[in-house]
Each structure stands twice: as structure tokens, then as C-alpha cells.
Protein backbone atom coordinates (compact mmCIF):
# COMPACT_ATOMS: atom_id res chain seq x y z
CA UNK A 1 -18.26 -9.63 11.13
CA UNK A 2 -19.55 -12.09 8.71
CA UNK A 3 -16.61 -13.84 7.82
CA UNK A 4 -15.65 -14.14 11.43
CA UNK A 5 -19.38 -15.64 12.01
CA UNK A 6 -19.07 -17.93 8.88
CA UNK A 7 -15.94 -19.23 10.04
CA UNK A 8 -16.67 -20.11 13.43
CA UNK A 9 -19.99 -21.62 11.84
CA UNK A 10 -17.97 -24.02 9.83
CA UNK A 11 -15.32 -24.50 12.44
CA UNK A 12 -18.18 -25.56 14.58
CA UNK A 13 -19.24 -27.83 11.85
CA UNK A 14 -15.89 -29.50 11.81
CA UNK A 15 -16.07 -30.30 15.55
CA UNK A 16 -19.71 -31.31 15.39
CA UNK A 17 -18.60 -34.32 12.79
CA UNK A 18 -15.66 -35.19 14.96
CA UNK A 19 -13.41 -33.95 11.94
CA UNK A 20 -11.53 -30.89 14.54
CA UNK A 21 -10.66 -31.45 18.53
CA UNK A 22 -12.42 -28.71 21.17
CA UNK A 23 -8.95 -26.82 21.34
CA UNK A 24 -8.80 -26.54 17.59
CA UNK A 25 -11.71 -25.13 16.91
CA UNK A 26 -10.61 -21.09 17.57
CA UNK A 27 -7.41 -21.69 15.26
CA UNK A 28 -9.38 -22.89 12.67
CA UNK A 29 -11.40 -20.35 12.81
CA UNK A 30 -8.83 -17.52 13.27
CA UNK A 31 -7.43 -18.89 9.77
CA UNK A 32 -10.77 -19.38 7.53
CA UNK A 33 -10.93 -15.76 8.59
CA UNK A 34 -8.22 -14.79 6.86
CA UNK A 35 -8.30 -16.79 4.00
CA UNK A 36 -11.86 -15.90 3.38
CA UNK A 37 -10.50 -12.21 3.67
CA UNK A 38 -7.56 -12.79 1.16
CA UNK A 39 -10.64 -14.52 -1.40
CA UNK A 40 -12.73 -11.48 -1.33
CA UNK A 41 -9.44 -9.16 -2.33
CA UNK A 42 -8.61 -11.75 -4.78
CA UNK A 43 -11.92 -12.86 -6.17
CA UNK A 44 -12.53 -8.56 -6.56
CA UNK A 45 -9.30 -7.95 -8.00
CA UNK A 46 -9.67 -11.15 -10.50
CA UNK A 47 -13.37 -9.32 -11.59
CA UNK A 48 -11.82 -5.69 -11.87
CA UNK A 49 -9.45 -6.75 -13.90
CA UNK A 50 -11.51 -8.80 -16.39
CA UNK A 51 -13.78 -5.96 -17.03
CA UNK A 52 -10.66 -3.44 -17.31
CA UNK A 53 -8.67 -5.68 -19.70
CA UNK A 54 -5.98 -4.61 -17.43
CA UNK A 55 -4.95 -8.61 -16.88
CA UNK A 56 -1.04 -8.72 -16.96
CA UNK A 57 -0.24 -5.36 -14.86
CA UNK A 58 -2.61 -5.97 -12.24
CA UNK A 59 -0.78 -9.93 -11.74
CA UNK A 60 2.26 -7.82 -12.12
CA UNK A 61 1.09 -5.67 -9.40
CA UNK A 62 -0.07 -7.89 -6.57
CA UNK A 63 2.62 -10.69 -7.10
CA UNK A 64 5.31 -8.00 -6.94
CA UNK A 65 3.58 -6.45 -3.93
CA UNK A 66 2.58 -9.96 -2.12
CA UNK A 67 6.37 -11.12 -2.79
CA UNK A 68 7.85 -7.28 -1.39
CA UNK A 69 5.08 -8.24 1.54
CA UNK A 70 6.76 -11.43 2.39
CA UNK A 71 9.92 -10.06 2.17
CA UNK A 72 9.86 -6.35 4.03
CA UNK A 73 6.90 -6.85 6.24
CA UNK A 74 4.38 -3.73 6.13
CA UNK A 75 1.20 -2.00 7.26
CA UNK A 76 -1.64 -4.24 8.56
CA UNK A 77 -5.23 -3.38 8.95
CA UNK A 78 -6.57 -3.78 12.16
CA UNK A 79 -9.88 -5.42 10.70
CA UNK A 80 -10.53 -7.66 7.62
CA UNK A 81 -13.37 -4.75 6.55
CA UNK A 82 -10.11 -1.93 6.57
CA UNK A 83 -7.93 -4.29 5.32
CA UNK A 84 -10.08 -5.16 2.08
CA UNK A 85 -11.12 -1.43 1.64
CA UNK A 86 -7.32 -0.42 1.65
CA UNK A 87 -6.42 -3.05 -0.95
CA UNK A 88 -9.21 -2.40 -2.90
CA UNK A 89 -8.19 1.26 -2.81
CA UNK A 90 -4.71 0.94 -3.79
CA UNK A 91 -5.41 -1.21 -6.48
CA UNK A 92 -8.08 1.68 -8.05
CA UNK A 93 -5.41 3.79 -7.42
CA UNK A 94 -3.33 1.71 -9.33
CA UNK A 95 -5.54 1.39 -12.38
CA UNK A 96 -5.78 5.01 -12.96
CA UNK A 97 -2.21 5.85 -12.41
CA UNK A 98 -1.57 2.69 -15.02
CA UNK A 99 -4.30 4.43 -17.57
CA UNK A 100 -2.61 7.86 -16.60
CA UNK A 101 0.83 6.38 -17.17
CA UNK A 102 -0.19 4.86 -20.57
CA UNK A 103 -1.44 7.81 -21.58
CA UNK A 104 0.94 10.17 -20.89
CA UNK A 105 3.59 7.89 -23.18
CA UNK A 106 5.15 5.90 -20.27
CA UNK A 107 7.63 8.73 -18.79
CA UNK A 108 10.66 7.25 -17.60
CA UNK A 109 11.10 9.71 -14.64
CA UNK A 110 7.63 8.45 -13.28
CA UNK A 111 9.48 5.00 -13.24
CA UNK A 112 12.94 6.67 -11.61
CA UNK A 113 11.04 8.31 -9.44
CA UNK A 114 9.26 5.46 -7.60
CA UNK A 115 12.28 3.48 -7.61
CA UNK A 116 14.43 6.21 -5.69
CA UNK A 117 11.33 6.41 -3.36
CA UNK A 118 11.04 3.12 -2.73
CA UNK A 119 14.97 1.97 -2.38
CA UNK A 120 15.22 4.82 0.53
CA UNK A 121 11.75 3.78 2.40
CA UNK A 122 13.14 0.20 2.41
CA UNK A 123 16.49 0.54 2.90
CA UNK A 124 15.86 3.18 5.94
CA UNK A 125 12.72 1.35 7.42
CA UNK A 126 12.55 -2.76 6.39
CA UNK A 127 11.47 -4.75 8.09
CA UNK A 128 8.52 -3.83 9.16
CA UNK A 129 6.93 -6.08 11.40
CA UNK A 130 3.14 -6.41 12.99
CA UNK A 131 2.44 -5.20 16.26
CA UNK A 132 0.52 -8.98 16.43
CA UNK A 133 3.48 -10.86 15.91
CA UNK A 134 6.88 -9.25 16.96
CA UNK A 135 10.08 -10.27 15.07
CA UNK A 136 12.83 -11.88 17.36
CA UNK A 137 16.47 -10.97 16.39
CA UNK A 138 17.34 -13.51 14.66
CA UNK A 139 14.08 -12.94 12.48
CA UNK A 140 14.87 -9.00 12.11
CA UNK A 141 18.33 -10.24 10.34
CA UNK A 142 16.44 -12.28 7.72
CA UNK A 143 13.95 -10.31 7.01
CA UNK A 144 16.53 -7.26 6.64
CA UNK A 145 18.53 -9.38 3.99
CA UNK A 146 15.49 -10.29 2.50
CA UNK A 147 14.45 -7.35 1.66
CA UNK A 148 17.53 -5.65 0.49
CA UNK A 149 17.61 -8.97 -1.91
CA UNK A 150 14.50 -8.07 -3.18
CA UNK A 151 15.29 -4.48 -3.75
CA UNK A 152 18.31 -5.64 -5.26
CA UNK A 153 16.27 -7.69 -7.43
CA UNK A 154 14.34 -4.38 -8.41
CA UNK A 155 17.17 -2.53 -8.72
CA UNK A 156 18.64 -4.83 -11.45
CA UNK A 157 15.13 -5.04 -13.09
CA UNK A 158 14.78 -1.09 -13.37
CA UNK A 159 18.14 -0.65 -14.56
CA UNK A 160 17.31 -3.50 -17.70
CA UNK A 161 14.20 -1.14 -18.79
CA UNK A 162 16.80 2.12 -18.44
CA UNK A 163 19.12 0.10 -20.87
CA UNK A 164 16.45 -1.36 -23.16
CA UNK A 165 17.59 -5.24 -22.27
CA UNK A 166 13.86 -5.58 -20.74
CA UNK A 167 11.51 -4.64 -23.04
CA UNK A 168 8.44 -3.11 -21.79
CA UNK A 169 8.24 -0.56 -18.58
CA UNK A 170 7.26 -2.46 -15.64
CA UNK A 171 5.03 0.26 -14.08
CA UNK A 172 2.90 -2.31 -12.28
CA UNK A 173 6.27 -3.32 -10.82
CA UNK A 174 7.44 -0.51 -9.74
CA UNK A 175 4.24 0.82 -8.64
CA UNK A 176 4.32 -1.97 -5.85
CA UNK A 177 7.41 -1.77 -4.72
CA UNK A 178 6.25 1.55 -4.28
CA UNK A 179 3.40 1.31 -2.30
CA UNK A 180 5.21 -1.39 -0.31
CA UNK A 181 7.68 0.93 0.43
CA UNK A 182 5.46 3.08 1.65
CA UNK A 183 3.61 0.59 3.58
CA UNK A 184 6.72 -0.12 5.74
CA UNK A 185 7.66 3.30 6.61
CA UNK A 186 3.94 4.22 7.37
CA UNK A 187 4.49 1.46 10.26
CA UNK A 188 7.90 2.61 11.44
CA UNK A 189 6.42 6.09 11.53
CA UNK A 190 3.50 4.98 13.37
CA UNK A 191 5.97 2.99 15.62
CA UNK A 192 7.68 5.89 16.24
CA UNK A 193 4.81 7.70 17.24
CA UNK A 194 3.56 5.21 19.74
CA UNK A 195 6.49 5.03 21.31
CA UNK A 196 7.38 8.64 22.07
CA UNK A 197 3.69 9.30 23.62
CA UNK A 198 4.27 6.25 26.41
């Protein structure tokens, strides 16, 4: 509720000094909205992972999963308050399972494991799209190659750890795709769902 009241306040603002026209001023809004929203996850996840130490796997993470995002399409929040309590809950979730995974001497079948999970959620259910903003057909066909280029992409990065030519073992990576994975067949499902009730 705040950020929707602080960026119609500043929306306002804009009109007020002649700098936005009447019609503008809800769009403007609508859009500080969310990129006050995407600060907050940022600005959180940029403080987490200072104190952690955990710097490089948590860009990893949310580049890989932002890119996957743009890409497949996925589950969205119905308010910026869910939205930024699901983020920051994957991400804790991902900071123990990258301690865990450490710990535990970086088992390869963790890593094979996600990546089998994740090439059949996205080949089976991307794209996902938002029940806010429908994909027309045309769309649906991009977004489908799209996201079998970026699993591609995965593919060929997962098989380079399995044959040593990438060194290191892109958990943070994988962990995304993951969880995007998941994300778009939690909306397919949901779909699904909705659709056999009505």
C-alpha cells in the first residue's frame, strides 16, 4: 500500500509542475510501483548478500533467473507485498541450499537432478504467460523458441561442468533455472485448474 501511495504522490507531483499530462498520471504511477517493488527485492538481496559473502552466486542466481523470466514467462504475485515475500523466500532458500551444497562437497547428482527437472517443466509447460497480459499467437511462438534457446543454453552449460571444460559447478545456475521451471508449471497447473472449475 505504501508504494502504491508514494507513487501516486510523486505522480501527482509530476502533474502539479506541469512535468506529466492528466491522462498520464495513472501510468506513471502503475510503473513507479513496480520499479519501487523491483528496488526493495534488489536493494534486500544486494544487503543479504554483503553480509553472507555469498556475492557471485547470488548475481549468478537472479541474472540467470531474471534472464529464464524474460524468456519462459512464470508465476506472478498478485500484490507487490506477495511478490517481495516470495522472492525474498526463494532467495533464503537459495542461500541455505548453496551453504548445504558447499558443504556436502558439491554432489554432481544435486546438479543432474535440477537440470532434468527443469528441462521437462520447461519443455512441457513454457511459456507461461500472466493472466494480466495474455500472449497473442504470434507471441506464444517466440516466447516458446525463446525458451527452448535458453534451455539449450543451459543444457550446453551443464554438460561443460559434467566434462570439466567449465570449471566451477554453477549451482546458483542451475538452482534458477530450477525454480523458474517450477515457476512456469506452477502457472500452467494453476491454469489448468481454473479452467476445469468454469
Amino acid at each position: 500500500m505504501l508504494q502504491s501511495d508514494l507513487s501516486m504522490y510523486v505522480s501527482k507531483k509530476f502533474l502539479h509542475y506541469g512535468l506529466l499530462q492528466d491522462d498520464d498520471v495513472d501510468v506513471m504511477a502503475y510503473y513507479l510501483e513496480n520499479i519501487i517493488s523491483s528496488g526493495l527485492v534488489v536493494f534486500s538481496v544486494i544487503g543479504i548478500a554483503f553480509l553472507t559473502g555469498l556475492y557471485q552466486e547470488s548475481v549468478l542466481y537472479f541474472c540467470t533467473f531474471f534472464l529464464g523470466r524474460h524468456c519462459c514467462g512464470g508465476y506472478h504475485a498478485r500484490t507487490h507485498l506477495r511478490c517481495y515475500v516470495l522472492s525474498m523466500g526463494t532467495y533464503f532458500l537459495f542461500l541455505l541450499l548453496t551453504i548445504g551444497f558447499a558443504k556436502a562437497g558439491e554432489p554432481f547428482a544435486a546438479v543432474t537432478f535440477m537440470v532434468v527437472a527443469a528441462n521437462l517443466f520447461i519443455f512441457i509447460f513454457a511459456p507461461a504467460d500472466s493472466e494480466n497480459k495474455r500472449f497473442t499467437k504470434k507471441e506464444k511462438r517466440l516466447y516458446r523458441r525463446n525458451s527452448l534457446l535458453f534451455l539449450a543454453g543451459i543444457d550446453l552449460l551443464y554438460l561443460g561442468c559434467l566434462t570439466d571444460i567449465c570449471m566451477g559447478s554453477f549451482f546458483s545456475v542451475f538452482f534458477a533455472v530450477l525454480q523458474l521451471a517450477v515457476s512456469v508449471a506452477i502457472v500452467k497447473l494453476l491454469e489448468r485448474r481454473s479452467n476445469s472449475k468454469t
